[in-house]
PDB file of N, CA and C in Angstrom:
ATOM      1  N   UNK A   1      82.108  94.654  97.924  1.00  0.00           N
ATOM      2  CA  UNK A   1      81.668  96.030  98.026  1.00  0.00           C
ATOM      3  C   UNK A   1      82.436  96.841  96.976  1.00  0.00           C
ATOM      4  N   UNK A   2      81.415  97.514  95.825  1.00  0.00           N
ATOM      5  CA  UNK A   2      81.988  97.876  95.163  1.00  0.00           C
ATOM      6  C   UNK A   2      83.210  99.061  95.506  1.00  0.00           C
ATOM      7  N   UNK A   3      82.475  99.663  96.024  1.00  0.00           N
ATOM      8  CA  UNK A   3      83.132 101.260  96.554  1.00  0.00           C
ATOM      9  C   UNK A   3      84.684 100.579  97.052  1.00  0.00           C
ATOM     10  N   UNK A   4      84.706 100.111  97.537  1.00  0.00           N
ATOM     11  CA  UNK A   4      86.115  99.822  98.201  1.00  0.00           C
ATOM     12  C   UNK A   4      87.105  99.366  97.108  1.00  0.00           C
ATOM     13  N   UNK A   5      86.721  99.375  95.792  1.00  0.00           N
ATOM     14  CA  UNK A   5      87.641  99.228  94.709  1.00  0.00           C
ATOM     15  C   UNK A   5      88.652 100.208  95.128  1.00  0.00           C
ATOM     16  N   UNK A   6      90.319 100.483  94.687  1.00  0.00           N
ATOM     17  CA  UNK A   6      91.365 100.901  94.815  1.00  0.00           C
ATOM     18  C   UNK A   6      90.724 102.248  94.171  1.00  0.00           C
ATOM     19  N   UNK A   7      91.060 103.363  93.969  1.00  0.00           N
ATOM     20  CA  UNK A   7      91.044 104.344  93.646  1.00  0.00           C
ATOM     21  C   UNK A   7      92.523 104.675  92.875  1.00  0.00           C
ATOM     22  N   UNK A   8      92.761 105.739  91.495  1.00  0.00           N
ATOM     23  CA  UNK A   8      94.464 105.496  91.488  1.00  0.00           C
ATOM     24  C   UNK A   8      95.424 106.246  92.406  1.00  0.00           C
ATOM     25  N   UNK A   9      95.120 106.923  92.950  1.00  0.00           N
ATOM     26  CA  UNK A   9      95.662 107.424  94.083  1.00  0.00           C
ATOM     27  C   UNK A   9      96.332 106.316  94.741  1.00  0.00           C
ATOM     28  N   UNK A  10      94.750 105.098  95.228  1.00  0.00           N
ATOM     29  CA  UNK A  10      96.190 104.036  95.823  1.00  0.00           C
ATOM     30  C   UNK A  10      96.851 103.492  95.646  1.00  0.00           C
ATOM     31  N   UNK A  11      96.919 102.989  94.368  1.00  0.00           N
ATOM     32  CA  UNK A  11      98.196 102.457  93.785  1.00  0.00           C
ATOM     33  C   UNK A  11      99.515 103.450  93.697  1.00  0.00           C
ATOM     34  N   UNK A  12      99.006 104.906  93.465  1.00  0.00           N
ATOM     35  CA  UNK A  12     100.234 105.439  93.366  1.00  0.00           C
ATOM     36  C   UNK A  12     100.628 106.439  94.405  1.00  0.00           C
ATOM     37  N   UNK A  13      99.999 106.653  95.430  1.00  0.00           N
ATOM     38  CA  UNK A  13     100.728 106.950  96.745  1.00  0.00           C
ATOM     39  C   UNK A  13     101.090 106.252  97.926  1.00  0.00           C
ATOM     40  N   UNK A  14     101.781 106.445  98.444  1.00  0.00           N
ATOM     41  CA  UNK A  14     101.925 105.412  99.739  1.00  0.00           C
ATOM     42  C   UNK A  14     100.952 105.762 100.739  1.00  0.00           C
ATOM     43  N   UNK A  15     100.363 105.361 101.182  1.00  0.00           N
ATOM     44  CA  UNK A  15      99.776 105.682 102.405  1.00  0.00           C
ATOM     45  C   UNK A  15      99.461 104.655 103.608  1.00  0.00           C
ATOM     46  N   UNK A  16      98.788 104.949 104.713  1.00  0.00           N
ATOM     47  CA  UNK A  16      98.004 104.168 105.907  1.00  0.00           C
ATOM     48  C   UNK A  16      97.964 102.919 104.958  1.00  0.00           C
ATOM     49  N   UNK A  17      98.128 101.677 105.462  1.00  0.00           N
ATOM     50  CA  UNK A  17      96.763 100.643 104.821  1.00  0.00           C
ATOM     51  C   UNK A  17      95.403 100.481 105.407  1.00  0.00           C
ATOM     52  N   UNK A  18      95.351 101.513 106.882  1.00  0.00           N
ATOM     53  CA  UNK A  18      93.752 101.521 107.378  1.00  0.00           C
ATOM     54  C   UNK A  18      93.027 102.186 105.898  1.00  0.00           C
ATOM     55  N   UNK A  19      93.291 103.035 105.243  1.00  0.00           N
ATOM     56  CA  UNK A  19      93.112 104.225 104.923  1.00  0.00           C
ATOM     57  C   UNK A  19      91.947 103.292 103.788  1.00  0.00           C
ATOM     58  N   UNK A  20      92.803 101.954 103.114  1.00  0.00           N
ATOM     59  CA  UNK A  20      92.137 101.043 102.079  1.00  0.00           C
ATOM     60  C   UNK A  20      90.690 100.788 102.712  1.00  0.00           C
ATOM     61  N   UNK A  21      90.183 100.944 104.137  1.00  0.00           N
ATOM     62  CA  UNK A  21      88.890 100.296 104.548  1.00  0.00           C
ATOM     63  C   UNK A  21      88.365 101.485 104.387  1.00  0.00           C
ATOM     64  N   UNK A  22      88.141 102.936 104.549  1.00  0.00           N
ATOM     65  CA  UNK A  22      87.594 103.659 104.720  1.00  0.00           C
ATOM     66  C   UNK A  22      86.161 103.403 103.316  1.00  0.00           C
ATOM     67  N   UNK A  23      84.978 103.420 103.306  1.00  0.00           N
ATOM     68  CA  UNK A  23      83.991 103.360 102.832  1.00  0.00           C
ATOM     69  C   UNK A  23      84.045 104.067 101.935  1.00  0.00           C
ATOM     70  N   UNK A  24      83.762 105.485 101.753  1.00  0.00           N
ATOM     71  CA  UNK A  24      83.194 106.120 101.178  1.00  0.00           C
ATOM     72  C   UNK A  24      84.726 106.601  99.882  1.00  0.00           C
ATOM     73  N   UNK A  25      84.513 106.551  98.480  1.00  0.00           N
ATOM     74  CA  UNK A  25      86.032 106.826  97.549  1.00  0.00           C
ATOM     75  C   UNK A  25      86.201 108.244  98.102  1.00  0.00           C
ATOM     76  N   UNK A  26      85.295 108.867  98.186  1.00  0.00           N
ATOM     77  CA  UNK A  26      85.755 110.381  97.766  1.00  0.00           C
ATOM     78  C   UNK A  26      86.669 110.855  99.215  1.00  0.00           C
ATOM     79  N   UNK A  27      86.558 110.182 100.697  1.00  0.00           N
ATOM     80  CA  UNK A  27      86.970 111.173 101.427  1.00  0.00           C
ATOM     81  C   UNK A  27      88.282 109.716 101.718  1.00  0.00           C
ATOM     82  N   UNK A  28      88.716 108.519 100.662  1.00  0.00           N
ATOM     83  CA  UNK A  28      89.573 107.606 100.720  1.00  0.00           C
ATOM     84  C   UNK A  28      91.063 108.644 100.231  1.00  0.00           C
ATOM     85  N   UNK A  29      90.077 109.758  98.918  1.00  0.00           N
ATOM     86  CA  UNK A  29      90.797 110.680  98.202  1.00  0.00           C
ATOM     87  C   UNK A  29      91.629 110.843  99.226  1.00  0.00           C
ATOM     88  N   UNK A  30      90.651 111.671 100.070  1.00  0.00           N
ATOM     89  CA  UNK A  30      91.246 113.155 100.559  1.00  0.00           C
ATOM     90  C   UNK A  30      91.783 112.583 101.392  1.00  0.00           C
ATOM     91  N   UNK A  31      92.250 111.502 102.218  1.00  0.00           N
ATOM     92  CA  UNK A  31      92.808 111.217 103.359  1.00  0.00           C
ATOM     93  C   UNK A  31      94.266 111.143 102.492  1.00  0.00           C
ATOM     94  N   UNK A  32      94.135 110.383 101.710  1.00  0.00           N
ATOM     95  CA  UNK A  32      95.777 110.683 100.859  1.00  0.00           C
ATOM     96  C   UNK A  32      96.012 111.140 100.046  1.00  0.00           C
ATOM     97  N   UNK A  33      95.458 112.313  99.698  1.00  0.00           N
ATOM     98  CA  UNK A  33      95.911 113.419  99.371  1.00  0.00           C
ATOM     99  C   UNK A  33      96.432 114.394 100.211  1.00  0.00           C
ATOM    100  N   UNK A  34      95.525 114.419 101.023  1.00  0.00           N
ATOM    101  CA  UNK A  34      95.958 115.177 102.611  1.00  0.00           C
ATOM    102  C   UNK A  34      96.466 114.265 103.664  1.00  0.00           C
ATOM    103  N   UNK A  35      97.320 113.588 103.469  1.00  0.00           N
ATOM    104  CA  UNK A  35      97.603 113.100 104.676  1.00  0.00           C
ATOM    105  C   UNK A  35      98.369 113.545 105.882  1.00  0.00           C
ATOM    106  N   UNK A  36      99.165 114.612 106.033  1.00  0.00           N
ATOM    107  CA  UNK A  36      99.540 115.461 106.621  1.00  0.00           C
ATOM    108  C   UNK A  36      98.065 115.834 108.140  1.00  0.00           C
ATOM    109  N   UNK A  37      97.046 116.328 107.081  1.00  0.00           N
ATOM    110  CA  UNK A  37      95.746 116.514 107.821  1.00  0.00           C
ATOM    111  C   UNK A  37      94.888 114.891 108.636  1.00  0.00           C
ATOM    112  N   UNK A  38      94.809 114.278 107.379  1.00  0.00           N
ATOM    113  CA  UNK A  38      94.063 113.309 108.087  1.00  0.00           C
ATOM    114  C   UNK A  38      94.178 111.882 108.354  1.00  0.00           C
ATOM    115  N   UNK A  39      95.508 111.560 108.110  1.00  0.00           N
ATOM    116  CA  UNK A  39      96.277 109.974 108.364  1.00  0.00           C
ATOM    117  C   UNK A  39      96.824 110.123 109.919  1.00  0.00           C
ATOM    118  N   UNK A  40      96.400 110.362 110.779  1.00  0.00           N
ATOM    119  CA  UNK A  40      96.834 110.595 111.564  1.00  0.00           C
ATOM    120  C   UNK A  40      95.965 109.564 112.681  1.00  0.00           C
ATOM    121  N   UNK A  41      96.379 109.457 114.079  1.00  0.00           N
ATOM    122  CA  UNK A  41      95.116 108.498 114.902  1.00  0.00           C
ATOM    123  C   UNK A  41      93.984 109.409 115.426  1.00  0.00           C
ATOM    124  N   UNK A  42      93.769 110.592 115.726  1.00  0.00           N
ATOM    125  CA  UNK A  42      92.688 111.341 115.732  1.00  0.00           C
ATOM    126  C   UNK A  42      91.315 111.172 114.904  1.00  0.00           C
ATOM    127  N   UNK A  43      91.980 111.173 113.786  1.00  0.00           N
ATOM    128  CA  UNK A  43      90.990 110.956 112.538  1.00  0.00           C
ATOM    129  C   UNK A  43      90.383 109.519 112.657  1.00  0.00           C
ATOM    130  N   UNK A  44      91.521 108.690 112.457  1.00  0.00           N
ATOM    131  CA  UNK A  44      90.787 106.928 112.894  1.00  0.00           C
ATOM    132  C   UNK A  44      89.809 107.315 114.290  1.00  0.00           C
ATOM    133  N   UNK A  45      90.122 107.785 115.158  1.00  0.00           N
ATOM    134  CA  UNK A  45      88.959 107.437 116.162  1.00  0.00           C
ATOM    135  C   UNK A  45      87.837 108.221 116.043  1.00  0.00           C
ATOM    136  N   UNK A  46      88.422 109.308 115.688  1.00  0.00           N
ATOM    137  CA  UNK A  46      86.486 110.024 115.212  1.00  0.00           C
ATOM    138  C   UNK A  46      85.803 109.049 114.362  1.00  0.00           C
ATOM    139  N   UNK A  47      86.487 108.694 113.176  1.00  0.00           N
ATOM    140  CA  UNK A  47      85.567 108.153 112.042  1.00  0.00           C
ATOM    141  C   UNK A  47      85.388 106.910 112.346  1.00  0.00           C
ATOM    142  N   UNK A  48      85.617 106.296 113.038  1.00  0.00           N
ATOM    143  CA  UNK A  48      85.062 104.974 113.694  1.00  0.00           C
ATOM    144  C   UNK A  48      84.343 104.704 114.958  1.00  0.00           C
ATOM    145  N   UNK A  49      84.719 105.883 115.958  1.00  0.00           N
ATOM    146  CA  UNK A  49      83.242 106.263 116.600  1.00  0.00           C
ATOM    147  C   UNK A  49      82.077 106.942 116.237  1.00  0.00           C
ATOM    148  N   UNK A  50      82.465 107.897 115.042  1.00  0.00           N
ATOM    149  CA  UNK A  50      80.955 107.840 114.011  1.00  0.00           C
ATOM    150  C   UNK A  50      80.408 106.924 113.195  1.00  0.00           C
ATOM    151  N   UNK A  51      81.023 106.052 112.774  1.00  0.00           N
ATOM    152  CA  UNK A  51      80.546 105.317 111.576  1.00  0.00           C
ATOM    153  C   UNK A  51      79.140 104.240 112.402  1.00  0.00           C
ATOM    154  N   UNK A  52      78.270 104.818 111.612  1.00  0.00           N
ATOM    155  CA  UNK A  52      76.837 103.683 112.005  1.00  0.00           C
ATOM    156  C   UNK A  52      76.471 102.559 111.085  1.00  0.00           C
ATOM    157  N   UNK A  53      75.830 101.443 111.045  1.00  0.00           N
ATOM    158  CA  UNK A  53      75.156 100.551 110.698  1.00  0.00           C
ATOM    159  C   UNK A  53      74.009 100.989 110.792  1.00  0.00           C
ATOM    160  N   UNK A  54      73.311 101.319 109.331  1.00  0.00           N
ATOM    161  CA  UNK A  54      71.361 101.863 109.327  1.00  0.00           C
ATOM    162  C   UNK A  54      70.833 100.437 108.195  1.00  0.00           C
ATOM    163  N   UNK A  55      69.754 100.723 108.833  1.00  0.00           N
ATOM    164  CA  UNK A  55      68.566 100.071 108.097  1.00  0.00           C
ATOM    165  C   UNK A  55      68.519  98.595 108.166  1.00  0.00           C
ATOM    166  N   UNK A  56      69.324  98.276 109.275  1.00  0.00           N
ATOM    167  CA  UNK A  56      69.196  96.914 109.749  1.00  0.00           C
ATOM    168  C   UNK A  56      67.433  96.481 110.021  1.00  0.00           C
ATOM    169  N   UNK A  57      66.762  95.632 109.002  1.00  0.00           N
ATOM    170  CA  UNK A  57      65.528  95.092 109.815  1.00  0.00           C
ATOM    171  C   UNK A  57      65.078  94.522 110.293  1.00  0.00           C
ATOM    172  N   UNK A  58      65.832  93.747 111.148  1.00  0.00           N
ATOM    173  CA  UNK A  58      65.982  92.602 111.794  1.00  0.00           C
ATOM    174  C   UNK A  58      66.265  92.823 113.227  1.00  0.00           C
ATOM    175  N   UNK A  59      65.977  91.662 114.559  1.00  0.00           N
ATOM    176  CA  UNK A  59      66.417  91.914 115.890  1.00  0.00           C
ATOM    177  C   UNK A  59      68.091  91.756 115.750  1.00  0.00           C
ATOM    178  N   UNK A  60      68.911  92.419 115.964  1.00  0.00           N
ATOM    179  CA  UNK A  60      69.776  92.307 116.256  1.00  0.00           C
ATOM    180  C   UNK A  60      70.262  90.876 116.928  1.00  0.00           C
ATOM    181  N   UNK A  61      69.763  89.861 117.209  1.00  0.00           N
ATOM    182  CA  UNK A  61      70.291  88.544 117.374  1.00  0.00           C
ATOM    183  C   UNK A  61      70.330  88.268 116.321  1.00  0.00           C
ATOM    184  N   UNK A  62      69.564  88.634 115.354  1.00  0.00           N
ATOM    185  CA  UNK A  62      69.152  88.185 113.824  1.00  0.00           C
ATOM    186  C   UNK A  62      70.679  87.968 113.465  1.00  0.00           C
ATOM    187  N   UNK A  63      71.400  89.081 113.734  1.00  0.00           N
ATOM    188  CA  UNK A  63      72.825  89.501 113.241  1.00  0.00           C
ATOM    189  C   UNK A  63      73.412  88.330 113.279  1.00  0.00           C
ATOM    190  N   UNK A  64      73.541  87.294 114.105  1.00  0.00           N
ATOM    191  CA  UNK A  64      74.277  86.365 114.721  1.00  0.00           C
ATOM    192  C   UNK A  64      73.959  84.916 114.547  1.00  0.00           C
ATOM    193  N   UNK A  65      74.812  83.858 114.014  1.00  0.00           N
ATOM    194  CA  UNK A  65      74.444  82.317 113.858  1.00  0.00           C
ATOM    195  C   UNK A  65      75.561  81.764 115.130  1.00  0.00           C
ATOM    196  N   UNK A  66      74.482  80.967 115.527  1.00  0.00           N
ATOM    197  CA  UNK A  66      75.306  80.480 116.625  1.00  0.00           C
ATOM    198  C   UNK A  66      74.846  78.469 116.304  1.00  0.00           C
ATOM    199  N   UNK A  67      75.879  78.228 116.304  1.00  0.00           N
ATOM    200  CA  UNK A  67      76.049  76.604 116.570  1.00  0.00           C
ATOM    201  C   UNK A  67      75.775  76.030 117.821  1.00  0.00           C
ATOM    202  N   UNK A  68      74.594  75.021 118.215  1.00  0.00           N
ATOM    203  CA  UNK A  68      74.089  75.038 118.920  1.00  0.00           C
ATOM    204  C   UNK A  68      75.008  73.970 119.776  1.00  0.00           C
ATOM    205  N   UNK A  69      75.723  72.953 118.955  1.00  0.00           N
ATOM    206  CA  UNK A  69      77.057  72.017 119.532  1.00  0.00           C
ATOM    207  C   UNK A  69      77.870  72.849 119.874  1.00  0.00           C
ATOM    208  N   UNK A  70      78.425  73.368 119.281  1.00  0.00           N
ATOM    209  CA  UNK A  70      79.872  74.474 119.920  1.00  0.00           C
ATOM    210  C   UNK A  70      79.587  75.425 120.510  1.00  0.00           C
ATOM    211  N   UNK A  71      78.734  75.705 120.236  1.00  0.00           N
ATOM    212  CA  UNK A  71      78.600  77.190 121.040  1.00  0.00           C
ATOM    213  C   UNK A  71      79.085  78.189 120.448  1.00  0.00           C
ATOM    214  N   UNK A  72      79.673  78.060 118.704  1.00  0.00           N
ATOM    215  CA  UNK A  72      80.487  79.517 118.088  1.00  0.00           C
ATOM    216  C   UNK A  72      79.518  80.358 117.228  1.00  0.00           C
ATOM    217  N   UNK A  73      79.972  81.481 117.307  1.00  0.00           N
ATOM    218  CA  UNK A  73      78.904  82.165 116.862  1.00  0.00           C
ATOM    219  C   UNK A  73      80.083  82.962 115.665  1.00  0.00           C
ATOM    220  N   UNK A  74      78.987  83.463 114.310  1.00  0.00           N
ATOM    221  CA  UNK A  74      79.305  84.022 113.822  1.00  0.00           C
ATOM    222  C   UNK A  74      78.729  85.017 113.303  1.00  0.00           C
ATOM    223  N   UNK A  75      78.545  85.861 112.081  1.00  0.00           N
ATOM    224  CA  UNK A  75      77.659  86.603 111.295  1.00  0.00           C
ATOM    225  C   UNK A  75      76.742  85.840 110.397  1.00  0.00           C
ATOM    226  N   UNK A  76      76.022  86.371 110.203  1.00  0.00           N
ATOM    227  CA  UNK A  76      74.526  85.304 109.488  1.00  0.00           C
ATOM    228  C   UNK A  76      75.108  86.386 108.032  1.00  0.00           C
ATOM    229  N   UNK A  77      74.636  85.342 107.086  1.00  0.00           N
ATOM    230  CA  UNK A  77      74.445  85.986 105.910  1.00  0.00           C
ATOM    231  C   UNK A  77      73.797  87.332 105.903  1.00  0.00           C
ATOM    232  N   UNK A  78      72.428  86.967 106.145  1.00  0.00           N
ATOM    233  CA  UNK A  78      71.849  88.381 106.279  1.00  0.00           C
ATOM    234  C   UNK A  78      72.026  89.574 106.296  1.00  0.00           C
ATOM    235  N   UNK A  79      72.868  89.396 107.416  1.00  0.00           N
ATOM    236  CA  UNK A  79      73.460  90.303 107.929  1.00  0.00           C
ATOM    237  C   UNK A  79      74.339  90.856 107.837  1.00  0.00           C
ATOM    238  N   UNK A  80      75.719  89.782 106.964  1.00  0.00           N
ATOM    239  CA  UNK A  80      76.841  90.229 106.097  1.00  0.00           C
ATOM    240  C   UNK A  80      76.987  90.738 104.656  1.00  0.00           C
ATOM    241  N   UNK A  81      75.381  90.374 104.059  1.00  0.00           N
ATOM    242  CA  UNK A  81      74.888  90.927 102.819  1.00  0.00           C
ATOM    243  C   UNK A  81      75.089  92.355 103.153  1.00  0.00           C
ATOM    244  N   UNK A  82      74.105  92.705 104.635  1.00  0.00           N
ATOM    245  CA  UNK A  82      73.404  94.416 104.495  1.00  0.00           C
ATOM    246  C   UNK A  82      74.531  94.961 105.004  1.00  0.00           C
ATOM    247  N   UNK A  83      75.578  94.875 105.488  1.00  0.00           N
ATOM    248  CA  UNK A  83      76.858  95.689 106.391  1.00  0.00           C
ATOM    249  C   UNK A  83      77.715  95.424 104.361  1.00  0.00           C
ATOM    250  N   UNK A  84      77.724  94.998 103.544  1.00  0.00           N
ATOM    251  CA  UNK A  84      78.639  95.085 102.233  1.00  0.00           C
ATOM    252  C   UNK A  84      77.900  95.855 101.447  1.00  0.00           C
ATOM    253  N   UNK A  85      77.005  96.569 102.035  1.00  0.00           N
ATOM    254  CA  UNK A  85      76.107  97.447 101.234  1.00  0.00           C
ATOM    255  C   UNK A  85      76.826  98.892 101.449  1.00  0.00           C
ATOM    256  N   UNK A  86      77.512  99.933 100.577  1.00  0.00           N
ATOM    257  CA  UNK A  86      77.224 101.314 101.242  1.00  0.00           C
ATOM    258  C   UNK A  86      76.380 102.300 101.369  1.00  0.00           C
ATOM    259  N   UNK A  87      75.244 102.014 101.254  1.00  0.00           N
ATOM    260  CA  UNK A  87      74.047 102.641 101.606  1.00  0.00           C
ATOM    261  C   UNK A  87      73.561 102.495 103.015  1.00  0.00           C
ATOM    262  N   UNK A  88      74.035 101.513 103.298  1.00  0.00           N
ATOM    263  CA  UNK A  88      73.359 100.773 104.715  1.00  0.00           C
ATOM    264  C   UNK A  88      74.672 101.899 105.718  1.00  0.00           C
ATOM    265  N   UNK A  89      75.559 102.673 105.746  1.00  0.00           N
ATOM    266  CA  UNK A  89      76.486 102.863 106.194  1.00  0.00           C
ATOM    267  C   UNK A  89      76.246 104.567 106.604  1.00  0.00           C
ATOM    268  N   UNK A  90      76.636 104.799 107.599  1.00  0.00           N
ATOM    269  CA  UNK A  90      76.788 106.548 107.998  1.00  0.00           C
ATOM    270  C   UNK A  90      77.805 106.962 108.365  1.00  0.00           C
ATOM    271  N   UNK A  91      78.049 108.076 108.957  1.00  0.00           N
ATOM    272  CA  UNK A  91      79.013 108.723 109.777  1.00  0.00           C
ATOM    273  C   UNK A  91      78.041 109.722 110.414  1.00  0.00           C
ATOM    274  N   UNK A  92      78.090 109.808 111.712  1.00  0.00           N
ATOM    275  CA  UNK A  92      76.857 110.776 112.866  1.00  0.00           C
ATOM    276  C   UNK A  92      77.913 112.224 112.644  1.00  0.00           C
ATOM    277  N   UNK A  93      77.132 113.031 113.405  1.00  0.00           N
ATOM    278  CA  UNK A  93      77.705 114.290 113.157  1.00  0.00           C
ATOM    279  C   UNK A  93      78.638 114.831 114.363  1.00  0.00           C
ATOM    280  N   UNK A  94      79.091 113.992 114.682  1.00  0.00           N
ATOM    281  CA  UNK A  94      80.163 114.196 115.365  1.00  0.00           C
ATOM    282  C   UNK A  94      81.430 114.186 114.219  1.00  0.00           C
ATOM    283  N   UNK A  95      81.679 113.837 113.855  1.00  0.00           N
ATOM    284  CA  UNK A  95      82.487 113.805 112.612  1.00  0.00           C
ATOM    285  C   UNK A  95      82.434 114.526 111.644  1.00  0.00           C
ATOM    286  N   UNK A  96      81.312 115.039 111.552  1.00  0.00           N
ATOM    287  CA  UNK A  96      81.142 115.837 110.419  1.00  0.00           C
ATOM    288  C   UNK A  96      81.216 117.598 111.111  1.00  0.00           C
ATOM    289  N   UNK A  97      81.274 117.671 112.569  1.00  0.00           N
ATOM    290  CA  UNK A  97      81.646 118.522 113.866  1.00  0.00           C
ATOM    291  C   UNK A  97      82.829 119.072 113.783  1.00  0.00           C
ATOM    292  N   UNK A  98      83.949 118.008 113.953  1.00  0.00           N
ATOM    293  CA  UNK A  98      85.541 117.728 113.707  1.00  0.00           C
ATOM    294  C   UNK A  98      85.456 117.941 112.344  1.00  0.00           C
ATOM    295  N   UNK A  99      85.115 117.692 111.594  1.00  0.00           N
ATOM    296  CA  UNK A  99      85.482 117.753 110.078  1.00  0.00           C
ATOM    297  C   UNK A  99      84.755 118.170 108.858  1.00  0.00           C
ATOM    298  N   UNK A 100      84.170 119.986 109.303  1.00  0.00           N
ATOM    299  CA  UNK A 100      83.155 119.955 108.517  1.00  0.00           C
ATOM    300  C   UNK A 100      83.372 119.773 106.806  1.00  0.00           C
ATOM    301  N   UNK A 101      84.574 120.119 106.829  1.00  0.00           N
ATOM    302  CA  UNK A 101      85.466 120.473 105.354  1.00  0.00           C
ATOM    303  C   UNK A 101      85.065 118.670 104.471  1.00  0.00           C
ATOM    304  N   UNK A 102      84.863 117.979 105.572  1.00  0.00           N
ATOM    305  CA  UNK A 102      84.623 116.633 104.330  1.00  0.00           C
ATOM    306  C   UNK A 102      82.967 116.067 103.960  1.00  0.00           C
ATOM    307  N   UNK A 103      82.526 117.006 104.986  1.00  0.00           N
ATOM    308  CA  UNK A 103      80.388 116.420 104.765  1.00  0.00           C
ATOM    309  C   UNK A 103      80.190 115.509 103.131  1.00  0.00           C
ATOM    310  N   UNK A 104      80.785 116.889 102.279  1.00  0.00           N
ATOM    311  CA  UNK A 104      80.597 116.217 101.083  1.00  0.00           C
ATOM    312  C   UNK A 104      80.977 114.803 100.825  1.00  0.00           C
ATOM    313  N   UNK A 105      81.776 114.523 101.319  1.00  0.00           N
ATOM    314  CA  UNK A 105      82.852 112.925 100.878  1.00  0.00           C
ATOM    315  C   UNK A 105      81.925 111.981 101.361  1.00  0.00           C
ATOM    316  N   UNK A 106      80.920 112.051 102.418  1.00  0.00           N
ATOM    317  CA  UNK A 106      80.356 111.026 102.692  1.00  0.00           C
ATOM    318  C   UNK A 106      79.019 111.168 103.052  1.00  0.00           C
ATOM    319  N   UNK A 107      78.320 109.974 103.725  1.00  0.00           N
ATOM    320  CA  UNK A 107      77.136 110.160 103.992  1.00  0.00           C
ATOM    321  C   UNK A 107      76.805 110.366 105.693  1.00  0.00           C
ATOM    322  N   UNK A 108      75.945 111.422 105.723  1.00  0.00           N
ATOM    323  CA  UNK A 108      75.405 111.582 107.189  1.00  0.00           C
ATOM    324  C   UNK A 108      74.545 111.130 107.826  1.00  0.00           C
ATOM    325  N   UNK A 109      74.410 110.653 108.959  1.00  0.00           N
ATOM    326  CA  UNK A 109      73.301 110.288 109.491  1.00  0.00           C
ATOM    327  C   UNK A 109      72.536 111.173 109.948  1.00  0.00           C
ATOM    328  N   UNK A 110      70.984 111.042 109.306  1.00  0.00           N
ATOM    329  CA  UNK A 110      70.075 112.009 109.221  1.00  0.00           C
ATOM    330  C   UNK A 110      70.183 112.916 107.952  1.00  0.00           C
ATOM    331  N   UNK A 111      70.641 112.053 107.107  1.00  0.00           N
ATOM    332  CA  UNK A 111      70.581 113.241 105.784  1.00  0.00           C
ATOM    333  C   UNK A 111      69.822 112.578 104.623  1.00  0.00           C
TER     334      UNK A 111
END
């Protein structure tokens, strides 16, 4: 995934290492730039109870390979292709509720 390239910010500030998963560069910025504001655990749980998976076209078992000897299941290609996509990716507006100051940094669901 391209987007998740380092930004130079991260090389040259210290910050979270959650902070490296966050999706979208622009609001990767602002979390360490501002971290005072938004490195904090508040922020992790909004933005990960907003963050959606869109445009899945498949049944949702689709999602899943399961070995029919073992019984283990994992992620199907498919399905690990479209989740390394950031297009396929949101944040609902609950987050964007809590945080209107970042709309710009990312993408909304329903926008």
């Amino acid at each position: 995934m391209p987007e998740l390239t380092p930004k130079p910010c991260q090389n040259s500030i210290p910050h979270p290492q959650w902070v490296d998963l966050v999706l979208w560069p622009p609001l990767r910025t602002t979390i360490i730039e501002r971290q005072e504001v938004y490195a904090n655990e508040e922020f992790q749980s909004v933005y990960s109870a907003s963050l959606r998976l869109i445009n899945w076209p498949c049944r949702p078992i689709d999602a899943l390979v399961v070995d029919p000897q073992s019984g283990e299941m994992w992620l199907s290609d498919t399905f690990t292709a479209h989740a390394m996509r950031v297009e396929n990716w949101r944040l609902n507006e609950n987050f964007v509720r809590r945080y209107p100051e970042l709309r710009g940094c990312v993408a909304v669901e329903g926008s």
